[in-house]
N, C-alpha and C. Protein backbone atom coordinates (compact mmCIF):
# COMPACT_ATOMS: atom_id res chain seq x y z
N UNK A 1 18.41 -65.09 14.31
CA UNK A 1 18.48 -65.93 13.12
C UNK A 1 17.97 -67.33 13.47
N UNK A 2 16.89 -67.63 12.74
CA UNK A 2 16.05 -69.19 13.24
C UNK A 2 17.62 -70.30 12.82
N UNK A 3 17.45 -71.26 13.60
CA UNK A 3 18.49 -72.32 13.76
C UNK A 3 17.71 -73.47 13.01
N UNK A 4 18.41 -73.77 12.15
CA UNK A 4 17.71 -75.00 11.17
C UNK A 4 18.49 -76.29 11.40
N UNK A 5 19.72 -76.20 12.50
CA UNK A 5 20.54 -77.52 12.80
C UNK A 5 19.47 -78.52 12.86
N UNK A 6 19.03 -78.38 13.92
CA UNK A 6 17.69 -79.32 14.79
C UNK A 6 17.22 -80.02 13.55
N UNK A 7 16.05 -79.34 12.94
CA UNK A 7 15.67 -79.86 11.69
C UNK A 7 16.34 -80.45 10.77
N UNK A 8 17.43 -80.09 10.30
CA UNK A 8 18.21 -81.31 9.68
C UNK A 8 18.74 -82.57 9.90
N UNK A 9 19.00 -82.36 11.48
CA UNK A 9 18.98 -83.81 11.76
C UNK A 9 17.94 -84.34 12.12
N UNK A 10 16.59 -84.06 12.42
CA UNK A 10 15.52 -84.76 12.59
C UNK A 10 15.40 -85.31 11.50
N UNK A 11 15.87 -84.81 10.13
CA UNK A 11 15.28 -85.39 8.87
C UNK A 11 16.51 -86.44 8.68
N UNK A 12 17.62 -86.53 9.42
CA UNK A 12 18.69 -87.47 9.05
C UNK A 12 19.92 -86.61 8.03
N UNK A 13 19.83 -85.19 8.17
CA UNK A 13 21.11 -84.73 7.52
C UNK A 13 22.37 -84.26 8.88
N UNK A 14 23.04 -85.13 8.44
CA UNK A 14 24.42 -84.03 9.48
C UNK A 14 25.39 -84.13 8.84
N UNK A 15 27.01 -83.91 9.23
CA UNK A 15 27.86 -83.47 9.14
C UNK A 15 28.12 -84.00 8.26
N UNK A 16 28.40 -85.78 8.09
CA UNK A 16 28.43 -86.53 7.35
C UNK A 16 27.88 -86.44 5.84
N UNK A 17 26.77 -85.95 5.67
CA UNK A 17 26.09 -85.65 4.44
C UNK A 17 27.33 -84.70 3.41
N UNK A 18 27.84 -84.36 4.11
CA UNK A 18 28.42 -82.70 3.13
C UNK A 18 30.11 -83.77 2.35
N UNK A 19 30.34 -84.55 3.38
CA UNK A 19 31.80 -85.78 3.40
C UNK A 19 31.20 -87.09 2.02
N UNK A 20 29.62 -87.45 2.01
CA UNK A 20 29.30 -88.13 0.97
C UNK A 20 29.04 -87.03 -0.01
N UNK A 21 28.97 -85.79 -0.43
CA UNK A 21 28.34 -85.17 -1.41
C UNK A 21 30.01 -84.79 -2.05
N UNK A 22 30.67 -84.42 -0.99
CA UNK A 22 32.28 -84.31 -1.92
C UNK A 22 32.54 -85.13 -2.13
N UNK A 23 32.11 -86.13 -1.77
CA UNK A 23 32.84 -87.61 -2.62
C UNK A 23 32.36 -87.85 -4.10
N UNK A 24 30.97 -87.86 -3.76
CA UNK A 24 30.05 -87.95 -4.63
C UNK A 24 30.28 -86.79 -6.42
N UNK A 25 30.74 -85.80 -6.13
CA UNK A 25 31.59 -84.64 -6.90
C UNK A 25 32.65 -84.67 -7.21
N UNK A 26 33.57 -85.22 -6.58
CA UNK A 26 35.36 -85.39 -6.67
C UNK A 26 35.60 -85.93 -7.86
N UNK A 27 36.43 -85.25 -8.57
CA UNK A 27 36.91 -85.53 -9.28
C UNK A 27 36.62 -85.10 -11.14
N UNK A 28 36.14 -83.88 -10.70
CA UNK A 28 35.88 -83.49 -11.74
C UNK A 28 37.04 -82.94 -13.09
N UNK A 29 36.82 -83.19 -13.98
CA UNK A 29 37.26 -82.13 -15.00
C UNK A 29 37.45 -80.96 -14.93
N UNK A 30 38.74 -80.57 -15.06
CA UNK A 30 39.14 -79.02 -15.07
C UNK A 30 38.84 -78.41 -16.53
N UNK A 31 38.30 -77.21 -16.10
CA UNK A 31 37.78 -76.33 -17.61
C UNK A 31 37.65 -75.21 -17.04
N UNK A 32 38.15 -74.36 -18.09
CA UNK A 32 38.39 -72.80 -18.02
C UNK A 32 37.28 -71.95 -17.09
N UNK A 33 37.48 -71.38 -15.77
CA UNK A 33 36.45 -71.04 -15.37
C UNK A 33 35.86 -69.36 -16.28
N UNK A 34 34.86 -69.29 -15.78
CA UNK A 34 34.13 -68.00 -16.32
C UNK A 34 32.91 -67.26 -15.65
N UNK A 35 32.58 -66.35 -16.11
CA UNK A 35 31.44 -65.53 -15.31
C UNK A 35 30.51 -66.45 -15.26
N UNK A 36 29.31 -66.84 -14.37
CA UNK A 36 28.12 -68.14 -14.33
C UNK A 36 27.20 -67.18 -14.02
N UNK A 37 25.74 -67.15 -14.11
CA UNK A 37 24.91 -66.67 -13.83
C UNK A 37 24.49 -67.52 -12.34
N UNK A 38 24.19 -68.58 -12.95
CA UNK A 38 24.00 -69.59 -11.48
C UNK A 38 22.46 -69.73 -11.01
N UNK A 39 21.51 -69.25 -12.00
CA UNK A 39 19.82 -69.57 -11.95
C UNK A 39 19.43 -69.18 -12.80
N UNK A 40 19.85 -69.87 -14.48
CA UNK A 40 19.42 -69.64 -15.61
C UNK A 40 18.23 -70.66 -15.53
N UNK A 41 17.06 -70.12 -15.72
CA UNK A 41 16.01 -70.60 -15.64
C UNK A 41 14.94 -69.63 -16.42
N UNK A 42 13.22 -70.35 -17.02
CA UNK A 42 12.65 -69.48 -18.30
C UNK A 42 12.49 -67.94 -17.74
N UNK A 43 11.62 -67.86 -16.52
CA UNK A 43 11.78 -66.77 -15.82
C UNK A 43 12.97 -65.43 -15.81
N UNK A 44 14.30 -66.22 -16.04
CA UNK A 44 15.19 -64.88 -15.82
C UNK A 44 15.77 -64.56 -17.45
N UNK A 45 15.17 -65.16 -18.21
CA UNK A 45 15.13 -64.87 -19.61
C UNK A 45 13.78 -63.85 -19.77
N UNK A 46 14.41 -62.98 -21.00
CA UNK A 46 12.80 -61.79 -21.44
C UNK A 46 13.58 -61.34 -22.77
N UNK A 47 13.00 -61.67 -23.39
CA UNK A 47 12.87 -60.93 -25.21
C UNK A 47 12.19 -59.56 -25.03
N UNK A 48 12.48 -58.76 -25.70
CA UNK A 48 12.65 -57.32 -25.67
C UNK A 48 11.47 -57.21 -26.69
N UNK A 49 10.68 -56.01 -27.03
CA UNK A 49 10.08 -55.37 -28.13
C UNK A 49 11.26 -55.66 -29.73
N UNK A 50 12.45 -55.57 -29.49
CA UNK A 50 12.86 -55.44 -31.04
C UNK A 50 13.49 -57.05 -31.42
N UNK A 51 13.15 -58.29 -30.69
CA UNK A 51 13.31 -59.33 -30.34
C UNK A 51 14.66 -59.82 -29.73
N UNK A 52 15.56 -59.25 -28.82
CA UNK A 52 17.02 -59.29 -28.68
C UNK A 52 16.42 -60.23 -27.35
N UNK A 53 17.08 -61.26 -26.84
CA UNK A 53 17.05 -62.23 -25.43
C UNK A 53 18.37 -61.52 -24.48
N UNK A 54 17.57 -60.83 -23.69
CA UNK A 54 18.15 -60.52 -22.02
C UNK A 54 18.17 -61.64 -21.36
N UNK A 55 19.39 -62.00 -20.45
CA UNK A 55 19.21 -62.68 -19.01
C UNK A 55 19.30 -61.47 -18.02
N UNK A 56 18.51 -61.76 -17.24
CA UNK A 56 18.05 -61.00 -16.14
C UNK A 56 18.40 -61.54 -14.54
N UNK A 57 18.10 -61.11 -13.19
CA UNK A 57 18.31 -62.00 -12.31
C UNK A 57 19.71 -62.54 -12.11
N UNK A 58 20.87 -60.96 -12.15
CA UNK A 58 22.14 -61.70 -11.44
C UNK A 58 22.43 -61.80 -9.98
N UNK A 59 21.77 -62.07 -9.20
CA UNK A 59 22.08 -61.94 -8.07
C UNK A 59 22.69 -62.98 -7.33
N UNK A 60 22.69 -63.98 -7.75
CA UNK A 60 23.72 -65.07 -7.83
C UNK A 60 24.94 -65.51 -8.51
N UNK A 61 25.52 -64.56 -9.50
CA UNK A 61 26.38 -64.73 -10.63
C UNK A 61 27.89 -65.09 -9.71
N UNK A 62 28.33 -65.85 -10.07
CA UNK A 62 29.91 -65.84 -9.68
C UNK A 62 30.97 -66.92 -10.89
N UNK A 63 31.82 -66.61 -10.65
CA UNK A 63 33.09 -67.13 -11.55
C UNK A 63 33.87 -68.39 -11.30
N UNK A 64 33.34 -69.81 -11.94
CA UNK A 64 33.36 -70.98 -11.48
C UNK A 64 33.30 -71.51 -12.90
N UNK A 65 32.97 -72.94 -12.88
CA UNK A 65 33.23 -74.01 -13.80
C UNK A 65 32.19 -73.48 -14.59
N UNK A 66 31.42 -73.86 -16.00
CA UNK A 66 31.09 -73.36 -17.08
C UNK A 66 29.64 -74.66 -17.01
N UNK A 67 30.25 -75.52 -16.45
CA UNK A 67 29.34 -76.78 -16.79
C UNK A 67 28.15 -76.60 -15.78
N UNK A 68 28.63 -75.76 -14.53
CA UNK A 68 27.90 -75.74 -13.23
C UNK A 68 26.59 -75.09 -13.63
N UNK A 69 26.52 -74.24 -14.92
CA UNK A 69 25.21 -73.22 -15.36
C UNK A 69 24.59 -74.11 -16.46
N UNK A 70 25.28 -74.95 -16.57
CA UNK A 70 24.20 -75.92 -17.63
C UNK A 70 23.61 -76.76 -16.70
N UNK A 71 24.21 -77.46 -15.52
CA UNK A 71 23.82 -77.94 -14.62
C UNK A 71 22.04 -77.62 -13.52
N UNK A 72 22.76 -76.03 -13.65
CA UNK A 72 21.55 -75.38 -12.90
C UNK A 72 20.65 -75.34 -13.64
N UNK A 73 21.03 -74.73 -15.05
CA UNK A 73 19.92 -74.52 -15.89
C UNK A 73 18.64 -76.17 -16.06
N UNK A 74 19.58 -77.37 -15.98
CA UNK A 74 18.58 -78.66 -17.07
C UNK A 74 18.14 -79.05 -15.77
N UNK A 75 18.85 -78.47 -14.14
CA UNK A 75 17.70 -79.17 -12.99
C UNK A 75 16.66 -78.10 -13.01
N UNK A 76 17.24 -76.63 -12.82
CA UNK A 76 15.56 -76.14 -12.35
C UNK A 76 14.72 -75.90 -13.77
N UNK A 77 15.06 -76.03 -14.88
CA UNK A 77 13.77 -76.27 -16.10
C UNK A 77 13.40 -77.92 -16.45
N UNK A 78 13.84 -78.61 -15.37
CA UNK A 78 13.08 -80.21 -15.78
C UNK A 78 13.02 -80.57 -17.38
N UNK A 79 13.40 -80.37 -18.13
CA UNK A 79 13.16 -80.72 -19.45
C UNK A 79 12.97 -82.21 -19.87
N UNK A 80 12.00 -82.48 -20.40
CA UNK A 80 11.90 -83.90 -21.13
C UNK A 80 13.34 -84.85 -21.35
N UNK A 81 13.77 -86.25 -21.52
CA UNK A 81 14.75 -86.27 -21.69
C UNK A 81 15.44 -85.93 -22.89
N UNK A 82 14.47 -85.50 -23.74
CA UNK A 82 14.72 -85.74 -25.51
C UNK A 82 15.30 -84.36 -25.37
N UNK A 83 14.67 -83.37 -24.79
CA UNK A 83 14.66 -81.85 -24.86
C UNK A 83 16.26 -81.46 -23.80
N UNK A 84 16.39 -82.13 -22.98
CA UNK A 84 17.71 -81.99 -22.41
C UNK A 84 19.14 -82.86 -23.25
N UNK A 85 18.76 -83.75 -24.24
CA UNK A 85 19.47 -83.86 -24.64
C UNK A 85 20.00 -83.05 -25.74
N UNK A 86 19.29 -82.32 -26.47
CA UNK A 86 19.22 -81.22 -27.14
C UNK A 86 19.83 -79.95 -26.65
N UNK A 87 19.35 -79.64 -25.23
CA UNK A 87 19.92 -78.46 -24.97
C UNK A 87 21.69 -78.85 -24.47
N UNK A 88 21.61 -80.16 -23.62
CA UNK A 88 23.08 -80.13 -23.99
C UNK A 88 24.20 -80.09 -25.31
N UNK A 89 23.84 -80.70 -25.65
CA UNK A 89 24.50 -80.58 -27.40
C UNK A 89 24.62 -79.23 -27.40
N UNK A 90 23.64 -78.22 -27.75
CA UNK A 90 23.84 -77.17 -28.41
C UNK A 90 24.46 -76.30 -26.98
N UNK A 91 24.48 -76.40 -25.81
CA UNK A 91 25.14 -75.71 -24.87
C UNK A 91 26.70 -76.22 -25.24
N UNK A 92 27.06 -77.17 -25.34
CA UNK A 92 28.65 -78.10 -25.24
C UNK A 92 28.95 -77.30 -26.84
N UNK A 93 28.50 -77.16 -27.74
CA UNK A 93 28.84 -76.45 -29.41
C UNK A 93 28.95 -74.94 -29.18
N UNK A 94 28.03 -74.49 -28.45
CA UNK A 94 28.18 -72.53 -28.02
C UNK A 94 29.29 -72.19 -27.07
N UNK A 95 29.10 -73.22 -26.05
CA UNK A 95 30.42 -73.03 -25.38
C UNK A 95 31.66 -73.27 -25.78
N UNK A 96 32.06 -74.35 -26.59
CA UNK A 96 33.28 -74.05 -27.08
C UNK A 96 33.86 -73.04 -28.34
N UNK A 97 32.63 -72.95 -28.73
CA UNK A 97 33.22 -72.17 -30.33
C UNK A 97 33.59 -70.85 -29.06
N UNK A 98 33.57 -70.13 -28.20
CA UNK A 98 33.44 -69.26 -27.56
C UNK A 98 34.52 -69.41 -26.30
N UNK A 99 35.06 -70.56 -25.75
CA UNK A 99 36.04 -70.39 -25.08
C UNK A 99 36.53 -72.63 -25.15
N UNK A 100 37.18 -72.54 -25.53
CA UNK A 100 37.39 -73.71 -26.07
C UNK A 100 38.07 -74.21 -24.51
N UNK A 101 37.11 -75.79 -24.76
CA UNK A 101 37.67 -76.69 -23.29
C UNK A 101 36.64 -76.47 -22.43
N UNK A 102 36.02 -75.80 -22.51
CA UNK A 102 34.60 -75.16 -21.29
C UNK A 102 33.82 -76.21 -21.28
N UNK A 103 33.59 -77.75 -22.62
CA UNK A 103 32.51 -78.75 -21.99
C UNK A 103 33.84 -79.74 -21.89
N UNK A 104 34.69 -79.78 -21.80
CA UNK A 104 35.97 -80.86 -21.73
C UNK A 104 34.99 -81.94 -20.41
N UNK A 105 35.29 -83.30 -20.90
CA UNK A 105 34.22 -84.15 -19.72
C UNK A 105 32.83 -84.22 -19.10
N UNK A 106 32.24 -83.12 -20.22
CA UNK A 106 31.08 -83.53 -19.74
C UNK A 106 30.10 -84.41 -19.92
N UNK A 107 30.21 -85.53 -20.18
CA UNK A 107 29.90 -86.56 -19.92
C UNK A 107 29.89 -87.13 -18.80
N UNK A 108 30.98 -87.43 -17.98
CA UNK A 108 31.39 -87.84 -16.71
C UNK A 108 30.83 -87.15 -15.54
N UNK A 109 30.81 -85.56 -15.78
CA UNK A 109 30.89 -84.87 -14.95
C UNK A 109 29.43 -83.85 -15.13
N UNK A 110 28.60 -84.27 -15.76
CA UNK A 110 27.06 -83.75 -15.97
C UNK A 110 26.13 -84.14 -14.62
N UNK A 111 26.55 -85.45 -14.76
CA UNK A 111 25.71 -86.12 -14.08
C UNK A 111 25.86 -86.25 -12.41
N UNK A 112 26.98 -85.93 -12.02
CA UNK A 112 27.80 -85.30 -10.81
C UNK A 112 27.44 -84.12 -10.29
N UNK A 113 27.42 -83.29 -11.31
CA UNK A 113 27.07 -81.95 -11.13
C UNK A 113 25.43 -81.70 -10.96
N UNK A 114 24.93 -82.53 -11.73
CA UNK A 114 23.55 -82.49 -10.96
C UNK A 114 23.12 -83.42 -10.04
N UNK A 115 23.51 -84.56 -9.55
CA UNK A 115 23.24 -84.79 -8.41
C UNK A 115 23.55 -83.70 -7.53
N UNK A 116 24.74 -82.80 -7.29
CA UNK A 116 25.09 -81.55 -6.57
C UNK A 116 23.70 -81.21 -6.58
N UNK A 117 23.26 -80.63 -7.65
CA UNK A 117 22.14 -79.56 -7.63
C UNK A 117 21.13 -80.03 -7.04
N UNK A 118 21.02 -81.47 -6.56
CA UNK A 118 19.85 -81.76 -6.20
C UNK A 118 19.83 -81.85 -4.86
N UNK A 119 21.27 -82.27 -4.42
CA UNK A 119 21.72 -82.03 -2.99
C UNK A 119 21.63 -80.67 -2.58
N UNK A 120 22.03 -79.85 -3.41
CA UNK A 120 21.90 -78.34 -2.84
C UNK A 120 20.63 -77.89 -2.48
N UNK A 121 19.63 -78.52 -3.00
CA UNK A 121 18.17 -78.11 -2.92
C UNK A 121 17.78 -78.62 -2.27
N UNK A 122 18.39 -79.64 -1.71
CA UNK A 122 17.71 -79.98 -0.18
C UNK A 122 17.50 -79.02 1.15
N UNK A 123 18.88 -78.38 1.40
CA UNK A 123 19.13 -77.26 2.17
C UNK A 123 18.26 -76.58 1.73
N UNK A 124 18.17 -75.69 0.77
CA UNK A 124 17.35 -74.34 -0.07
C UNK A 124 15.79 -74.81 0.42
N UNK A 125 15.80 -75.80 -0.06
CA UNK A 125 14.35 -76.19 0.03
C UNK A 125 13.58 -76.26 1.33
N UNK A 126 14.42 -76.70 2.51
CA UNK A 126 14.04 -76.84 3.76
C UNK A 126 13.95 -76.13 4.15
N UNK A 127 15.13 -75.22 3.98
CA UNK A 127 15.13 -73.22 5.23
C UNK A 127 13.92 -72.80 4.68
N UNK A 128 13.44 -72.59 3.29
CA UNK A 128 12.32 -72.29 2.73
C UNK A 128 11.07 -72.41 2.88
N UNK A 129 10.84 -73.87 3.02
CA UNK A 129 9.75 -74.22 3.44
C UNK A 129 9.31 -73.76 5.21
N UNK A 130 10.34 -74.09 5.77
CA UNK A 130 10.24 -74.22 7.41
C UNK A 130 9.70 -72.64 7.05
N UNK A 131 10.98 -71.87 6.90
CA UNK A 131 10.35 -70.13 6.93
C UNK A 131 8.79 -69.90 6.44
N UNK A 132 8.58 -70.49 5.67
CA UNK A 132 7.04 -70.24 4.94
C UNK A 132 5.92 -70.62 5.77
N UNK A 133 6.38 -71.71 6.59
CA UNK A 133 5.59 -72.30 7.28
C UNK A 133 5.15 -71.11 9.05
N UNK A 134 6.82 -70.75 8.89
CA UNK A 134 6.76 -69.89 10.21
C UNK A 134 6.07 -68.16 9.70
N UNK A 135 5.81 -67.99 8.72
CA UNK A 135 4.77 -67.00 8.62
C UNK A 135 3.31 -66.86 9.02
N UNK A 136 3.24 -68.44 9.12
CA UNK A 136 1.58 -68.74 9.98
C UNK A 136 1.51 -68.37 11.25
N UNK A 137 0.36 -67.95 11.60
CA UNK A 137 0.25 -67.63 12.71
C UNK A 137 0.25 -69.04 13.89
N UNK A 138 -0.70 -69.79 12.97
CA UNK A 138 -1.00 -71.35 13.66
C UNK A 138 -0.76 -71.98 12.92
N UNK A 139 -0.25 -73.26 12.66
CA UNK A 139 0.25 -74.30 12.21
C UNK A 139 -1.05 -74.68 11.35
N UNK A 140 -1.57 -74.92 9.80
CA UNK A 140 -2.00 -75.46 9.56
C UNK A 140 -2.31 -76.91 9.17
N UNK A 141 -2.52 -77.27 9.30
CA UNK A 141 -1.95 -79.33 9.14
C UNK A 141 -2.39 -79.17 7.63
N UNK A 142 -3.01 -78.77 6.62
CA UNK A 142 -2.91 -79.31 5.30
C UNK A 142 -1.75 -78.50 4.99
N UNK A 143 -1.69 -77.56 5.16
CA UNK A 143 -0.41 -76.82 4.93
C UNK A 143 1.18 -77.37 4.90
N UNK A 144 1.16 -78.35 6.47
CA UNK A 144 2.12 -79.07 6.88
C UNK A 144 2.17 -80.04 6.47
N UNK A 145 0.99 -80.48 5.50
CA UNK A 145 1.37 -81.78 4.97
C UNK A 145 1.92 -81.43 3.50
N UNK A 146 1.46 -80.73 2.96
CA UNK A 146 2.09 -80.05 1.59
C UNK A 146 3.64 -79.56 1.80
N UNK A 147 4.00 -79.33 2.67
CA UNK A 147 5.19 -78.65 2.84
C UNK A 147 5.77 -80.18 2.96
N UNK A 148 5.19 -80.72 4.45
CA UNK A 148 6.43 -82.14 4.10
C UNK A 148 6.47 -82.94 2.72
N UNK A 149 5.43 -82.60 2.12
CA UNK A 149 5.36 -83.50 0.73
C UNK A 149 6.37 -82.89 -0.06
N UNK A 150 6.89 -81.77 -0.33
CA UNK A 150 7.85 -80.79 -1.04
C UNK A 150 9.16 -81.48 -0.39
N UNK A 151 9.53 -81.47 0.87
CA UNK A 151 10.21 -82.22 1.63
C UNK A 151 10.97 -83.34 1.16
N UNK A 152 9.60 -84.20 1.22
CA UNK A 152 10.35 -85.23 0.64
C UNK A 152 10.69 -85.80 -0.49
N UNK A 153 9.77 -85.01 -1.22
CA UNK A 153 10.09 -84.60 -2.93
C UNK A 153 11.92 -84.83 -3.07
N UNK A 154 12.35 -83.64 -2.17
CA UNK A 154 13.62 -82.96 -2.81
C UNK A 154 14.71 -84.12 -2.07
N UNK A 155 14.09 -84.38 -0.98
CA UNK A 155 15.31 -85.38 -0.17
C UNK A 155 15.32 -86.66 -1.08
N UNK A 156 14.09 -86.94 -1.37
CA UNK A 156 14.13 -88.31 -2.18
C UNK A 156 15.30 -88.32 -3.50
N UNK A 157 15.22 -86.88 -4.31
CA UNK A 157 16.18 -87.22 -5.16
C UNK A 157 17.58 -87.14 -4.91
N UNK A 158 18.30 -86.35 -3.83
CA UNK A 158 19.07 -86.16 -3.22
C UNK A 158 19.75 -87.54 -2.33
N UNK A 159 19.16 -88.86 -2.59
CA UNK A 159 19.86 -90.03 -1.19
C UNK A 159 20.96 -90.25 -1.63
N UNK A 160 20.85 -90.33 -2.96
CA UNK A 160 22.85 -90.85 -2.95
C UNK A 160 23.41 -89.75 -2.96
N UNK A 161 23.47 -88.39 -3.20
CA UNK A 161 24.64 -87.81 -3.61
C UNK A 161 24.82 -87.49 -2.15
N UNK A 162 23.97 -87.28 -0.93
CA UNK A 162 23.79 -87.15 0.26
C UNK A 162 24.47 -88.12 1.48
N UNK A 163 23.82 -89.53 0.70
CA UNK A 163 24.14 -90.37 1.37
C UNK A 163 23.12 -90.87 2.59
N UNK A 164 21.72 -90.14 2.35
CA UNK A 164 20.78 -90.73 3.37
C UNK A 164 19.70 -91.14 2.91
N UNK A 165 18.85 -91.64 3.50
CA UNK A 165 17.42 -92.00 3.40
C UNK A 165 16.30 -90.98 3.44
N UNK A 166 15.13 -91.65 2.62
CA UNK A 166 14.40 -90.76 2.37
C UNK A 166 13.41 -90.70 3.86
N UNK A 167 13.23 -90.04 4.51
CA UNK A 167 12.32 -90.02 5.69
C UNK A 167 11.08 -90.29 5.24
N UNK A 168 10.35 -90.73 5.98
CA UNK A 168 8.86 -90.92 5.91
C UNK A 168 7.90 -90.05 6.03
N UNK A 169 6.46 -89.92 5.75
CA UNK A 169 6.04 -88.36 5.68
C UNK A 169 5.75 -87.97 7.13
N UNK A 170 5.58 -88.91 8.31
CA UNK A 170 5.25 -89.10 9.21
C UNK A 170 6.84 -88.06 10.05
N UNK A 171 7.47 -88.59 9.71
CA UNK A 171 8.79 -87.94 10.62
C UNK A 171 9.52 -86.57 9.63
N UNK A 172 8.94 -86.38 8.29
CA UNK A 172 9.28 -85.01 7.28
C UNK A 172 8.46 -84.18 8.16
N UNK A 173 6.44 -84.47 8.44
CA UNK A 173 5.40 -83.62 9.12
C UNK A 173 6.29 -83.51 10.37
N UNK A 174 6.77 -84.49 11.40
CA UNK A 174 6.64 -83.89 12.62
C UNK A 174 7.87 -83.47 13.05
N UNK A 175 9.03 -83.31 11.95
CA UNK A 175 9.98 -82.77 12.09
C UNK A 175 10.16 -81.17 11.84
N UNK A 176 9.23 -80.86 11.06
CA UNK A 176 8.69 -79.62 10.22
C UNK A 176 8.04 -79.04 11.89
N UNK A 177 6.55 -79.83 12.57
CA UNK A 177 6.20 -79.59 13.52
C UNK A 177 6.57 -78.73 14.46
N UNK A 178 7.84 -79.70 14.44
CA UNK A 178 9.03 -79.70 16.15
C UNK A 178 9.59 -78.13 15.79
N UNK A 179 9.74 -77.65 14.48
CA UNK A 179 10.25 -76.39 13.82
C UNK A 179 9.61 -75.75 14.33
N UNK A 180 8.50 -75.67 13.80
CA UNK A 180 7.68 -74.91 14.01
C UNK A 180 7.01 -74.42 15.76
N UNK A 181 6.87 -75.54 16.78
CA UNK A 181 6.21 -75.05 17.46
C UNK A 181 7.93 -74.43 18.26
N UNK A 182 9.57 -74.39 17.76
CA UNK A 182 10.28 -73.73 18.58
C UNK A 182 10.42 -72.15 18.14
N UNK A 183 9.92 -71.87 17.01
CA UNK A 183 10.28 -70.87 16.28
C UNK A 183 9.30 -70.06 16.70
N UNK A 184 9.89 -68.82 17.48
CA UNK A 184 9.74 -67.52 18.34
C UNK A 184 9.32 -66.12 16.80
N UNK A 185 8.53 -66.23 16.19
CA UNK A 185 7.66 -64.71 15.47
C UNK A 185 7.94 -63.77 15.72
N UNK A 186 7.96 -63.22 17.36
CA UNK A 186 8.61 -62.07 17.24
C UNK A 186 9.84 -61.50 16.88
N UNK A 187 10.97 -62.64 17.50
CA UNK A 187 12.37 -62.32 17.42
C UNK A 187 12.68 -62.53 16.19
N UNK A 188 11.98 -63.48 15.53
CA UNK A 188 12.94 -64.29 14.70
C UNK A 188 13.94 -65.21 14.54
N UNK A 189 13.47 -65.72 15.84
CA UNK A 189 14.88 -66.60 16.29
C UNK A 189 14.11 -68.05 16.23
N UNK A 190 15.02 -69.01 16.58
CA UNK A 190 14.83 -70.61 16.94
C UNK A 190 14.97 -70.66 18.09
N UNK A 191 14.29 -70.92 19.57
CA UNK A 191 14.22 -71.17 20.38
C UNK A 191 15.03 -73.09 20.43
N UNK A 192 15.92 -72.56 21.69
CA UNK A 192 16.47 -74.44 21.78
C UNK A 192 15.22 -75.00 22.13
């Protein structure tokens, strides 16, 4: 199993990061938990031939706060701000006529919850990239610069709920690098 410690702290994430992100979350509003899909996004939606809307893509589903799937949903579809304000409204009106108390605070606690999401995608984003990168045979440098650019995309929105700085592309590339030239192809492993 490749070891992604190394790399996170080259980029400036450690232990500490996870101690500012519960802070950063604490204190949320209690509301009725329920089934979540947990990557409602346009993709795992499909209208049928007789026009009925399937969600598709449970492979993440678990039974948690209600707000956490509106959360997921308005980070990974980016919506305009006009258009997210819309879909909240009518998410906070469906959800309660349907289990009443399910948007209790969300106001307070929207904006919490997606900083989370953006923190979470830092991790996601990195094992991801590094792995994508370790499918090359040889390191391509435009490649590695696109990847650190994704990099620092995701860390950049992530500094406060994290609590770090955004790295430079200079130390995102040669931290990605340092990944790359320890990571063993055959095994699959991370070489120390």
């Amino acid at each position: 199993m490749p070891d992604f410690r190394g790399l996170f702290h080259e980029l400036g994430l450690y232990d500490a990061s996870f101690g500012t992100l519960r802070e950063h979350v604490s204190g949320l509003t209690r509301r009725p938990f329920c089934l979540l899909h947990a990557d409602l996004h346009r993709e795992n939606f499909v209208v049928d031939g007789a026009g009925r809307l399937w969600t598709i893509d449970w492979e993440l589903a678990m039974f948690g706060d209600p707000l956490y799937d509106l959360a997921t949903h308005l980070y990974l579809m980016r919506y305009p701000s006009d258009q997210e304000d819309r879909m909240t409204e009518r998410w906070c009106e469906t959800v309660e006529s349907v289990a009443p108390g399910s948007s209790a605070g969300w106001e307070a606690d929207l904006p919490k919850l997606l900083a989370y999401k953006k923190a979470q995608s830092v991790f996601t984003d990195v094992i991801r990239t590094a792995l994508s990168l370790a499918e090359e045979a040889e390191l391509d440098e435009d490649l590695l610069v696109r990847a650190g650019g994704r990099v620092r995309e995701v860390m950049s929105a992530a500094t406060e709920p994290l609590g770090v700085g955004t790295p430079s592309e200079e130390v995102v590339t040669a931290s990605l690098r340092k990944w790359f030239e320890n990571y063993d192809p055959v095994g699959g492993e991370h070489r120390p």
